[in-house]
C-alpha atoms as a PDB file:
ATOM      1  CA  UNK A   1       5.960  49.098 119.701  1.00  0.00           C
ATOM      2  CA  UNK A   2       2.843  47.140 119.251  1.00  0.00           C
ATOM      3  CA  UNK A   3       1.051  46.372 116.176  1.00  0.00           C
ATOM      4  CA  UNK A   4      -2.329  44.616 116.164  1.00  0.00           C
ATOM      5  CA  UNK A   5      -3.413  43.453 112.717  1.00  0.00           C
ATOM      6  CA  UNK A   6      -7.115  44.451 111.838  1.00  0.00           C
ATOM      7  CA  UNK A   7      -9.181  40.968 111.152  1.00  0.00           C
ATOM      8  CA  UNK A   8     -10.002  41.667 107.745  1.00  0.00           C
ATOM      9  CA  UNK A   9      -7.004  42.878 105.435  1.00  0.00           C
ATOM     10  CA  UNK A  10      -5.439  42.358 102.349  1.00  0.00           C
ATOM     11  CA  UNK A  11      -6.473  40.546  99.126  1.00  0.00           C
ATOM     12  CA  UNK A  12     -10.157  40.381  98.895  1.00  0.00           C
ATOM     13  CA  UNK A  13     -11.657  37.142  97.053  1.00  0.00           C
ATOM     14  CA  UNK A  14     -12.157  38.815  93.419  1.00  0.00           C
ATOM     15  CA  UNK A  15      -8.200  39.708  93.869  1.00  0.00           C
ATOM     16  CA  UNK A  16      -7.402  36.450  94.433  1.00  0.00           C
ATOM     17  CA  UNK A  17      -9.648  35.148  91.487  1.00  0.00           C
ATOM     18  CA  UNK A  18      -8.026  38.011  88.875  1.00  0.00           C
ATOM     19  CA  UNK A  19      -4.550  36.784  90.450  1.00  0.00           C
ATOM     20  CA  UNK A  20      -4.852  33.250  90.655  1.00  0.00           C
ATOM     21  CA  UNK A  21      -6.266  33.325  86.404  1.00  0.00           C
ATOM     22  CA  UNK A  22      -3.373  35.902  85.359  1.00  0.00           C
ATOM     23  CA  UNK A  23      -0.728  33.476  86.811  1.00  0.00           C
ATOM     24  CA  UNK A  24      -2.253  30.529  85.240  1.00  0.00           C
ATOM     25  CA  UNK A  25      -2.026  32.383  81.926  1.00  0.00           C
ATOM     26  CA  UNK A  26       0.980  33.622  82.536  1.00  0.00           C
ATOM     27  CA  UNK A  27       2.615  29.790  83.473  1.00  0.00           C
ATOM     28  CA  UNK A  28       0.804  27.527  81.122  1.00  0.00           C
ATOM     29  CA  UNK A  29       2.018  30.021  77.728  1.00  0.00           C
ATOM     30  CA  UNK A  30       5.079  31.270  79.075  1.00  0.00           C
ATOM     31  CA  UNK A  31       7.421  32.644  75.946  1.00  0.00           C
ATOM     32  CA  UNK A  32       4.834  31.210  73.531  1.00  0.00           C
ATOM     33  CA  UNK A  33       2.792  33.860  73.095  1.00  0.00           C
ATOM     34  CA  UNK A  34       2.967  37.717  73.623  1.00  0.00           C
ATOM     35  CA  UNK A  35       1.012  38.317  76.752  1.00  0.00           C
ATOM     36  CA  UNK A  36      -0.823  41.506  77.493  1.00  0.00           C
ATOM     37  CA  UNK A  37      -2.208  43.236  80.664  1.00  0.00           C
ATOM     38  CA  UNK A  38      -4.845  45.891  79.825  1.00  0.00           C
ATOM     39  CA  UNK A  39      -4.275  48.307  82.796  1.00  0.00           C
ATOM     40  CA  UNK A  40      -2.926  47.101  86.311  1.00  0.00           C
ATOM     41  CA  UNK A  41      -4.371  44.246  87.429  1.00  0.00           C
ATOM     42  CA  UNK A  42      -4.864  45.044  90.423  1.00  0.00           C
ATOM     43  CA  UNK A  43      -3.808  48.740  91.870  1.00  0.00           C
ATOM     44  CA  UNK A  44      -0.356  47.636  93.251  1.00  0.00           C
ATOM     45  CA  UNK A  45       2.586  48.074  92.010  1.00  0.00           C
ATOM     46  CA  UNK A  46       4.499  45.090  93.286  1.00  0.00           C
ATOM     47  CA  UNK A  47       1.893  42.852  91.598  1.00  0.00           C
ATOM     48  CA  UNK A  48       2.225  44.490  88.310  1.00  0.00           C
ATOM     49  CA  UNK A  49       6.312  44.316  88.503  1.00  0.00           C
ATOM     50  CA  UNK A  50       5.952  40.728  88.843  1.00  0.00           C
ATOM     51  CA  UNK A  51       4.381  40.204  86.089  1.00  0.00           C
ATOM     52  CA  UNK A  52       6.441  42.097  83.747  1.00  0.00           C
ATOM     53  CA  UNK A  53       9.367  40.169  85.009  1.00  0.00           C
ATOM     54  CA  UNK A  54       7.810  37.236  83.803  1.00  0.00           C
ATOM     55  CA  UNK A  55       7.966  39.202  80.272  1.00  0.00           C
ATOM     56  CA  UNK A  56       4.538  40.135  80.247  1.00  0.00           C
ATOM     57  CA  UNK A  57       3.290  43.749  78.809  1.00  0.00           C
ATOM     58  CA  UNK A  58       1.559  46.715  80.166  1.00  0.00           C
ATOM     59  CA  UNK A  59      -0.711  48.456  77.895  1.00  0.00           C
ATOM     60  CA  UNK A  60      -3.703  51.362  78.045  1.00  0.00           C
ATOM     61  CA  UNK A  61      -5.162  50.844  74.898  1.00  0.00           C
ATOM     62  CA  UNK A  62      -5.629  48.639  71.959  1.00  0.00           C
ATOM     63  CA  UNK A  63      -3.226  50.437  69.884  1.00  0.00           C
ATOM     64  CA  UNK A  64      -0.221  49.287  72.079  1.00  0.00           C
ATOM     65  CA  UNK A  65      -0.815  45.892  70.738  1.00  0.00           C
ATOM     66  CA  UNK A  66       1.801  45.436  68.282  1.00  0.00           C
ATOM     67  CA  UNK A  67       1.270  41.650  67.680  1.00  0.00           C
ATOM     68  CA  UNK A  68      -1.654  39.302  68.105  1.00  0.00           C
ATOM     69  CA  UNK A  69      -1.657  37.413  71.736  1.00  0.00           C
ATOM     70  CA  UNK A  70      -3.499  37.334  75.224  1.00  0.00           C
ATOM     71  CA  UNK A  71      -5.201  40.096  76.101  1.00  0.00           C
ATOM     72  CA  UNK A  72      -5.846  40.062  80.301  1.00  0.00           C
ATOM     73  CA  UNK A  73      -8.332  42.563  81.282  1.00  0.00           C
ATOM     74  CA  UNK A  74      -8.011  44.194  84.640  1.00  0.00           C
ATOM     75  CA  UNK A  75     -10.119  43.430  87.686  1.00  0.00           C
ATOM     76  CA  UNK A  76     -11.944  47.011  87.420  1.00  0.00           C
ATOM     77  CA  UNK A  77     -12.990  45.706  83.504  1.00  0.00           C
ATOM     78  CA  UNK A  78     -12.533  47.668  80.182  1.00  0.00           C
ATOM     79  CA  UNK A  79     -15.369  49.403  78.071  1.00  0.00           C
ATOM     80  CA  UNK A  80     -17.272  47.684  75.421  1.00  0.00           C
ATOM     81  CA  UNK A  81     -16.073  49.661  72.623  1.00  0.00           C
ATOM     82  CA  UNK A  82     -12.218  48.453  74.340  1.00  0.00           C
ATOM     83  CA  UNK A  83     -13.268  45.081  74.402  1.00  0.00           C
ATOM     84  CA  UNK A  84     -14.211  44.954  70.620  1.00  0.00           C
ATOM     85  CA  UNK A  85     -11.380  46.963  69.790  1.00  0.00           C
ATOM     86  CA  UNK A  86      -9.078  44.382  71.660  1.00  0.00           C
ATOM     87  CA  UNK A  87     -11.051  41.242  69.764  1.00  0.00           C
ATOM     88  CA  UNK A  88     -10.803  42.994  66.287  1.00  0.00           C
ATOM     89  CA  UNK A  89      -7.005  43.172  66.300  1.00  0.00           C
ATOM     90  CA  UNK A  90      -7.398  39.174  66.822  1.00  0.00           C
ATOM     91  CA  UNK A  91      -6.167  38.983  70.577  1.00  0.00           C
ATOM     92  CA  UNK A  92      -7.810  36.057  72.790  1.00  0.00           C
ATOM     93  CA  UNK A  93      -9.228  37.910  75.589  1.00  0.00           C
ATOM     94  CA  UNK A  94      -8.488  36.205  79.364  1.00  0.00           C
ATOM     95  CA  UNK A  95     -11.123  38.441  81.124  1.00  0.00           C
ATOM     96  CA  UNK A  96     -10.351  39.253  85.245  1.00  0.00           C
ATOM     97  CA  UNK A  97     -12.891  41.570  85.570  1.00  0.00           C
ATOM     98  CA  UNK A  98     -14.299  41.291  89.606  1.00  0.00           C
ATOM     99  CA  UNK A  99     -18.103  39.846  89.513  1.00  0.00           C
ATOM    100  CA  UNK A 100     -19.169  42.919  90.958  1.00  0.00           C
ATOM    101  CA  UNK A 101     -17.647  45.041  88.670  1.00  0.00           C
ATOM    102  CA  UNK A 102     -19.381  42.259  85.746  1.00  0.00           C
ATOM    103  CA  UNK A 103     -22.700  42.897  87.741  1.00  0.00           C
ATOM    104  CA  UNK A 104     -22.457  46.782  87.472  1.00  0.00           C
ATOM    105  CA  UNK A 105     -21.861  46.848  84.126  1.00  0.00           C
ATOM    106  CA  UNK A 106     -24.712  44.610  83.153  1.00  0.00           C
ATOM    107  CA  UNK A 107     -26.826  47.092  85.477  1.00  0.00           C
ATOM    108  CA  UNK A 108     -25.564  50.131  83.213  1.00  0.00           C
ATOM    109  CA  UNK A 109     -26.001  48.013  80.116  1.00  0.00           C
ATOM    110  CA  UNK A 110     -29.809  47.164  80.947  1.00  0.00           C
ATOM    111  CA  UNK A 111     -30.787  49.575  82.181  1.00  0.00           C
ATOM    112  CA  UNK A 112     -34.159  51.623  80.543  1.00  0.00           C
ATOM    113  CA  UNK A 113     -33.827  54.602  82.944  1.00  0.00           C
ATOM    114  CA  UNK A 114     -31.130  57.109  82.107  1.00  0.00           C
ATOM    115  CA  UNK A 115     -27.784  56.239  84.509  1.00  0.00           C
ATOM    116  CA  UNK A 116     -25.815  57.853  86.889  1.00  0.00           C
ATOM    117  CA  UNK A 117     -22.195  56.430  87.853  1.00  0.00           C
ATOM    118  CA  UNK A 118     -21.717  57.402  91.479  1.00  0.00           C
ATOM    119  CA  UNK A 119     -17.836  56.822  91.988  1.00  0.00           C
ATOM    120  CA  UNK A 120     -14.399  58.971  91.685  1.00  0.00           C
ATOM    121  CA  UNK A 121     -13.938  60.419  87.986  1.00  0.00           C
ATOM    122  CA  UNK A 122     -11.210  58.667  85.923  1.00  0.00           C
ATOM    123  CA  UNK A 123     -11.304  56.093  87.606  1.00  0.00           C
ATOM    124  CA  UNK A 124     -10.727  52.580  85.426  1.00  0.00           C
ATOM    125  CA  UNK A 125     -13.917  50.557  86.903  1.00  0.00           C
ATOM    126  CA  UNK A 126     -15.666  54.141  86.504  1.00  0.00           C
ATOM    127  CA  UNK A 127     -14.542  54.127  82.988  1.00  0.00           C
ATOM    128  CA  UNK A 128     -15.726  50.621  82.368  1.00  0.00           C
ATOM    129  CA  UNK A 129     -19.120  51.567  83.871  1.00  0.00           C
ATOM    130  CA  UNK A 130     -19.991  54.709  81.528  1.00  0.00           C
ATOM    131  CA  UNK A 131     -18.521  52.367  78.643  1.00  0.00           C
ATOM    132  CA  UNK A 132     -20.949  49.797  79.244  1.00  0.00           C
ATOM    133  CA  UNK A 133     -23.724  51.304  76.987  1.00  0.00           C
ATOM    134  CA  UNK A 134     -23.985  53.684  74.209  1.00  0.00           C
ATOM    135  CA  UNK A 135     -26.561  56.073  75.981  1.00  0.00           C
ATOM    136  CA  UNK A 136     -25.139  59.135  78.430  1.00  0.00           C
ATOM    137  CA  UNK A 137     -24.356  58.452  81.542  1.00  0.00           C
ATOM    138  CA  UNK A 138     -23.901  60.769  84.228  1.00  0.00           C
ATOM    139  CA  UNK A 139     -20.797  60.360  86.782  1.00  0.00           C
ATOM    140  CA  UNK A 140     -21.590  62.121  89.861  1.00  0.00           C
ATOM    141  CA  UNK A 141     -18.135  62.138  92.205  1.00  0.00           C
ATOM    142  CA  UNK A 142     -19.302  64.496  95.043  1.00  0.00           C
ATOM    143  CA  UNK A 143     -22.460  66.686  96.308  1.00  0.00           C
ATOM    144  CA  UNK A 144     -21.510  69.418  93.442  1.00  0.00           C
ATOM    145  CA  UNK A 145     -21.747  66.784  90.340  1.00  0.00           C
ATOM    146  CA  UNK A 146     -25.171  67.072  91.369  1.00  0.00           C
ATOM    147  CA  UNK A 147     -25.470  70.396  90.286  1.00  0.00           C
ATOM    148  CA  UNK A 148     -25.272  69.172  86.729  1.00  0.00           C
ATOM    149  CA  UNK A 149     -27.751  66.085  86.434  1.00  0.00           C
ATOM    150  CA  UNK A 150     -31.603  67.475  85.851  1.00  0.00           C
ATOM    151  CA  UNK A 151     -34.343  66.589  88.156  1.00  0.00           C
ATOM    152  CA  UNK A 152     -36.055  63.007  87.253  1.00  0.00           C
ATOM    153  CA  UNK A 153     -36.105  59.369  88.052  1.00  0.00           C
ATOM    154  CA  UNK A 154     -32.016  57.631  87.551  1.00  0.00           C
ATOM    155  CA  UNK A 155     -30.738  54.381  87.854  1.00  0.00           C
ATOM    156  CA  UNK A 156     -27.887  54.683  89.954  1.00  0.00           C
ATOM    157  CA  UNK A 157     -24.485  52.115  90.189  1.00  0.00           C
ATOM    158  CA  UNK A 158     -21.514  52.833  92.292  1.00  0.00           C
ATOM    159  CA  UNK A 159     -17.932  52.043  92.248  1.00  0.00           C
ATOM    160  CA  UNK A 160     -17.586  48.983  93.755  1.00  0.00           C
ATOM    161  CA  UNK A 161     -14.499  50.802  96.071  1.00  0.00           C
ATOM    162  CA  UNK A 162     -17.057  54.242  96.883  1.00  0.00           C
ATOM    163  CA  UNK A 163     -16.501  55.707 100.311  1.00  0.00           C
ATOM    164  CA  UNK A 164     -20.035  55.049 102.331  1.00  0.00           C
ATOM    165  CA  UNK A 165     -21.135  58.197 103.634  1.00  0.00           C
ATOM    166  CA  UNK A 166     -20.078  59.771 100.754  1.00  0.00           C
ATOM    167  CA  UNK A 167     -22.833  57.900  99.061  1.00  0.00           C
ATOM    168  CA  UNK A 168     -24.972  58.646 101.614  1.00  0.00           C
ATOM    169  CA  UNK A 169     -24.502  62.242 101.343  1.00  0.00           C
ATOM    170  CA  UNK A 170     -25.028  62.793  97.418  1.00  0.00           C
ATOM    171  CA  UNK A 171     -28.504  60.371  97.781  1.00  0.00           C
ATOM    172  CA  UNK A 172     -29.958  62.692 100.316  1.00  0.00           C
ATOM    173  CA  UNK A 173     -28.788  66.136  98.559  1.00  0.00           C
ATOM    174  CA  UNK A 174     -30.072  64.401  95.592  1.00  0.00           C
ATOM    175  CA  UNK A 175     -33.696  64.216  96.822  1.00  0.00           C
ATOM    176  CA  UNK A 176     -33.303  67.588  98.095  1.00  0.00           C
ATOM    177  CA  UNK A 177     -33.171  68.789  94.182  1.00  0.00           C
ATOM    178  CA  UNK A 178     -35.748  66.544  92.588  1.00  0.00           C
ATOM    179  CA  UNK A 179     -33.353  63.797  91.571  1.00  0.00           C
ATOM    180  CA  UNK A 180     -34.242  60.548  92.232  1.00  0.00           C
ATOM    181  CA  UNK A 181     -31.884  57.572  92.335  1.00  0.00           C
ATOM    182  CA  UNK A 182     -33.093  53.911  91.974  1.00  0.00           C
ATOM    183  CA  UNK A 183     -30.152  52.998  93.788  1.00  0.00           C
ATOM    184  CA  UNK A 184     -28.334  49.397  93.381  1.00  0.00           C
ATOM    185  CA  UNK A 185     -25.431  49.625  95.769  1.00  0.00           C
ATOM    186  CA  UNK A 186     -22.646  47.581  94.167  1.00  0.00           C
ATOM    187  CA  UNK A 187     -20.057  48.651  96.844  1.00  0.00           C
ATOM    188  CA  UNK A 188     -17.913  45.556  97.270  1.00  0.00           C
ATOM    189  CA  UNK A 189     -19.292  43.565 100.709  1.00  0.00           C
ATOM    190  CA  UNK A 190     -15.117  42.730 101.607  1.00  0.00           C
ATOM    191  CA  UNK A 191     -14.510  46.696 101.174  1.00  0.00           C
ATOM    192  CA  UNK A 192     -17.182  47.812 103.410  1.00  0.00           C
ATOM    193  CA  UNK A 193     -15.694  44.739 106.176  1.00  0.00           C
ATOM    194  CA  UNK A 194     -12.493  45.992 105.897  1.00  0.00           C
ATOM    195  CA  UNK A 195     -13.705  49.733 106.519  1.00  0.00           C
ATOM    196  CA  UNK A 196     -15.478  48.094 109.738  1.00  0.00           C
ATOM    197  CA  UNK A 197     -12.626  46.567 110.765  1.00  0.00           C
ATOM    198  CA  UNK A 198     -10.520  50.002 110.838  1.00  0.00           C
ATOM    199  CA  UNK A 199     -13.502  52.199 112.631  1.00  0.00           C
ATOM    200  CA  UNK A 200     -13.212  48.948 115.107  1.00  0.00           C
ATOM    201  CA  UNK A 201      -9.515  49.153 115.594  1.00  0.00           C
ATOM    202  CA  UNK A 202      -9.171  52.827 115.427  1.00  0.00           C
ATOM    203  CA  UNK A 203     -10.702  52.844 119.331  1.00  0.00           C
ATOM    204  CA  UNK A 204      -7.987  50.757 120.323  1.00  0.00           C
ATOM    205  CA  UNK A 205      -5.089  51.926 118.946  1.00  0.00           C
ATOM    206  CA  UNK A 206      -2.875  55.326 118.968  1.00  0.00           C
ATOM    207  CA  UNK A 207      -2.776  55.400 114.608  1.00  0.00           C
ATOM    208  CA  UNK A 208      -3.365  53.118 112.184  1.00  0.00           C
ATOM    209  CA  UNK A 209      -1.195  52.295 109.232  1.00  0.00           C
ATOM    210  CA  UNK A 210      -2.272  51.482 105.887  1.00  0.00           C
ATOM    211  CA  UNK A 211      -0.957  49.093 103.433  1.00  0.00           C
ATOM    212  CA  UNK A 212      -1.054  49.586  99.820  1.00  0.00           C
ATOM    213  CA  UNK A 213      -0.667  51.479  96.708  1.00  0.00           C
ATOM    214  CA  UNK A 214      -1.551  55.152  96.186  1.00  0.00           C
ATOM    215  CA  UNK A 215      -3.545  54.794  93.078  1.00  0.00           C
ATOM    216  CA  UNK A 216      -5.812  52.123  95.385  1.00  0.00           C
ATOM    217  CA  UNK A 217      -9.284  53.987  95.914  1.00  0.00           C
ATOM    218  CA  UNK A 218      -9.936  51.237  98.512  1.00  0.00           C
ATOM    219  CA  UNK A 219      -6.456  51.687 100.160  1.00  0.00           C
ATOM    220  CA  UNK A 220      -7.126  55.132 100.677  1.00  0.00           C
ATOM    221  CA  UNK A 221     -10.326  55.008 101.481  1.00  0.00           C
ATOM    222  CA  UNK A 222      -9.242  52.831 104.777  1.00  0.00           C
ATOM    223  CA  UNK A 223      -7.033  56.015 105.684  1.00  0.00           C
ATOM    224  CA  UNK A 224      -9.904  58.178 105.285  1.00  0.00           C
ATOM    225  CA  UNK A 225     -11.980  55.640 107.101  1.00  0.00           C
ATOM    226  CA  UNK A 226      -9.596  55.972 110.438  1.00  0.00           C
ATOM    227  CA  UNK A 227      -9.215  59.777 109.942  1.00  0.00           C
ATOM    228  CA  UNK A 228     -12.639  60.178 110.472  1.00  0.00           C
ATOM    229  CA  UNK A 229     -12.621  58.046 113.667  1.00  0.00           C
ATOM    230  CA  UNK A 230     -10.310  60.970 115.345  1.00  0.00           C
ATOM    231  CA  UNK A 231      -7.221  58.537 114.925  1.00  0.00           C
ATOM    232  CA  UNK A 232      -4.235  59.508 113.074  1.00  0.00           C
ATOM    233  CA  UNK A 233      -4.069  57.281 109.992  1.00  0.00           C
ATOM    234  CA  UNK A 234      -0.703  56.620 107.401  1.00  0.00           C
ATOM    235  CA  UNK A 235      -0.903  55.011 104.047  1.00  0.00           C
ATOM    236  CA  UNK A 236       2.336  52.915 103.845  1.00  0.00           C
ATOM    237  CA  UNK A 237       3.689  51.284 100.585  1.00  0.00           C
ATOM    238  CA  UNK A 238       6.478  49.409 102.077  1.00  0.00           C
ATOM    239  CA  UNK A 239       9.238  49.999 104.873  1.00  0.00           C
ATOM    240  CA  UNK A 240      11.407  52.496 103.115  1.00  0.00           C
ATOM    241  CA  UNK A 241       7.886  54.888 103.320  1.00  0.00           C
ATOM    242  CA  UNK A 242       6.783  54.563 106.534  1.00  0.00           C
ATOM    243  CA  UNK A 243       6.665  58.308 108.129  1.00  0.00           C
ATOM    244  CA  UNK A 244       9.110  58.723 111.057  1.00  0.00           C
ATOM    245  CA  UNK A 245       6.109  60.070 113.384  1.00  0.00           C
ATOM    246  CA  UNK A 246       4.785  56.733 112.998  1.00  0.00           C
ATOM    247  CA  UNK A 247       7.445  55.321 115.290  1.00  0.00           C
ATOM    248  CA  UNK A 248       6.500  58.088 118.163  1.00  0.00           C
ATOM    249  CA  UNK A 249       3.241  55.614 118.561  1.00  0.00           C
ATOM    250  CA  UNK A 250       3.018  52.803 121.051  1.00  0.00           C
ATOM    251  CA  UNK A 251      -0.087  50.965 119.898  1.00  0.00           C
ATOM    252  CA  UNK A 252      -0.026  50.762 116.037  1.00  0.00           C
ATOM    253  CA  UNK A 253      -3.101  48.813 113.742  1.00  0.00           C
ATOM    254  CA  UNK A 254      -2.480  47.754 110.692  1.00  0.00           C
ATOM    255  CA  UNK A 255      -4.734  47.379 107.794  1.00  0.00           C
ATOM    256  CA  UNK A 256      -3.843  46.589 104.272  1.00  0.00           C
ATOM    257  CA  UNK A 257      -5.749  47.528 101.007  1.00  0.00           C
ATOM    258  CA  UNK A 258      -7.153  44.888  98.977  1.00  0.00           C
ATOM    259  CA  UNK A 259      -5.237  44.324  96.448  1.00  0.00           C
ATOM    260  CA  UNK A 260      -1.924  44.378  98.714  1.00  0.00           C
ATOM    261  CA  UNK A 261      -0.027  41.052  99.090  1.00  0.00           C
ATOM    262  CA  UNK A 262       0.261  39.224 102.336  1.00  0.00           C
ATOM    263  CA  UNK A 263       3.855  39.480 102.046  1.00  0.00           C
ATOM    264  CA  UNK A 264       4.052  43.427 101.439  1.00  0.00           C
ATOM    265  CA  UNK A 265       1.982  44.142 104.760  1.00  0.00           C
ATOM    266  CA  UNK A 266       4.217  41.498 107.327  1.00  0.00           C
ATOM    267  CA  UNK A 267       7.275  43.200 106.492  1.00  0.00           C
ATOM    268  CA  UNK A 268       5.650  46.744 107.408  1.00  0.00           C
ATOM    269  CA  UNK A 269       4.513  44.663 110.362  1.00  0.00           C
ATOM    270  CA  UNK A 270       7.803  43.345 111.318  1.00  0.00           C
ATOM    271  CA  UNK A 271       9.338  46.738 110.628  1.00  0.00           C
ATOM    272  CA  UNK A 272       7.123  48.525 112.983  1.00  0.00           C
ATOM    273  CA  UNK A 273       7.134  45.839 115.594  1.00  0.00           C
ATOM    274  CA  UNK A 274      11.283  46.071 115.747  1.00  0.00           C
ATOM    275  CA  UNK A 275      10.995  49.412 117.026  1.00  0.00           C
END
């Protein structure tokens, strides 16, 4: 079997950022002090194992907290009312929070027209985006959500992992009923290269296999991203998952979400390319 790698995979650069200041944390206070992480880090679950094999603790909310410490906020961010919560109960906060994320927040916050959240309901960076103000704000995760946001003017702020012609699709129904969005596209630039990458590969190739964790939007938004090239598409978490129909291929590409680790993706590669 072949496998050709797509040219853009893996860790984006806020990953690495989020990554590279959790570790630091994590080495410089060691047993010294508790150390929290406030939601995955990063949607991957090998990521988030190592960590809590180097003792530190997963938590949802600020009640979990049952002593004082470090308090690392996830890459997607946390709500303001979180935030305070977290500095009330006297917790230094180590914020990870991708830029983009930061950016879309402060869009929210600002903001003097009423808001719509364009991106996938429940989502944690979603979360942090409604939580960013006081004032309602709409989330509007397909053409239907439409159905409940009143004609007029909106400032509108999507999910920095939002599938593209989804997007597309709800801004043009959207002017269809009245409602205009004063769209700033916050879709994150390595998301939409990696997406290119997999329509580029998917003409080359007899399926494509994905990398990553399930609860990654931008993971699974590469397999929908092949899928809707016409080529048969797999999300794969590591070797023991891969589907046996994959091996009935003989031209494999392989793409790998952002927040997956170089090292989780090469040994799907070397897997694949035993067969």
């Amino acid at each position: 079997m072949k496998v050709v790698l797509a040219n853009n995979l893996g860790f984006c650069k806020g990953v690495e950022k989020a990554l590279e200041k959790a570790d630091k944390v994590c080495a410089e206070v060691g047993g010294k002090r508790r150390i929290y992480f406030y939601g995955e880090i990063v949607h991957n679950t090998l990521v988030t194992d190592a960590f809590t094999k180097r003792g530190a603790v997963m938590i949802k909310s600020p009640q979990e907290i049952d002593e004082p410490g470090i308090v690392i906020i996830r890459a997607h961010g946390v709500s303001d009312e979180e935030r305070r919560e977290i500095i009330d109960k006297g917790n230094e906060i180590v914020d990870c929070t991708c830029p983009v994320v930061l950016k879309g927040q402060r869009l929210v916050r600002e903001s003097m027209l009423p808001v719509i959240v364009i991106g996938y309901k429940g989502h944690s960076e979603v979360n942090s985006l409604e939580g960013s103000t006081e004032k309602e704000v709409r989330v509007v995760s397909s053409i239907s959500d439409l159905d409940n946001v009143s004609p007029g003017k909106y400032r509108g702020v999507v999910q920095t992992t939002f599938s593209n012609p989804l997007l597309n699709k709800i801004i043009e129904k959207g002017e269809e009923k009245g409602i205009e969005i004063e769209l700033v596209n916050t879709i994150c630039k390595a998301s939409v290269v990696r997406r290119k990458c997999v329509e580029n590969l998917s003409k080359s190739v007899d399926a494509i296999v994905v990398v990553g964790s399930k609860g990654s939007a931008n993971t699974r938004e590469l397999v929908e991203t092949a899928q809707r090239m016409g080529t048969p598409s797999y999300l794969v978490e590591n070797i023991n998952s891969i589907p046996t129909e994959v091996f009935s291929y003989n031209i494999i590409g392989l793409t790998a979400g952002a927040s997956t680790p170089c090292s989780q993706y090469l040994k799907v590669m070397e897997r694949l390319e035993r067969i």
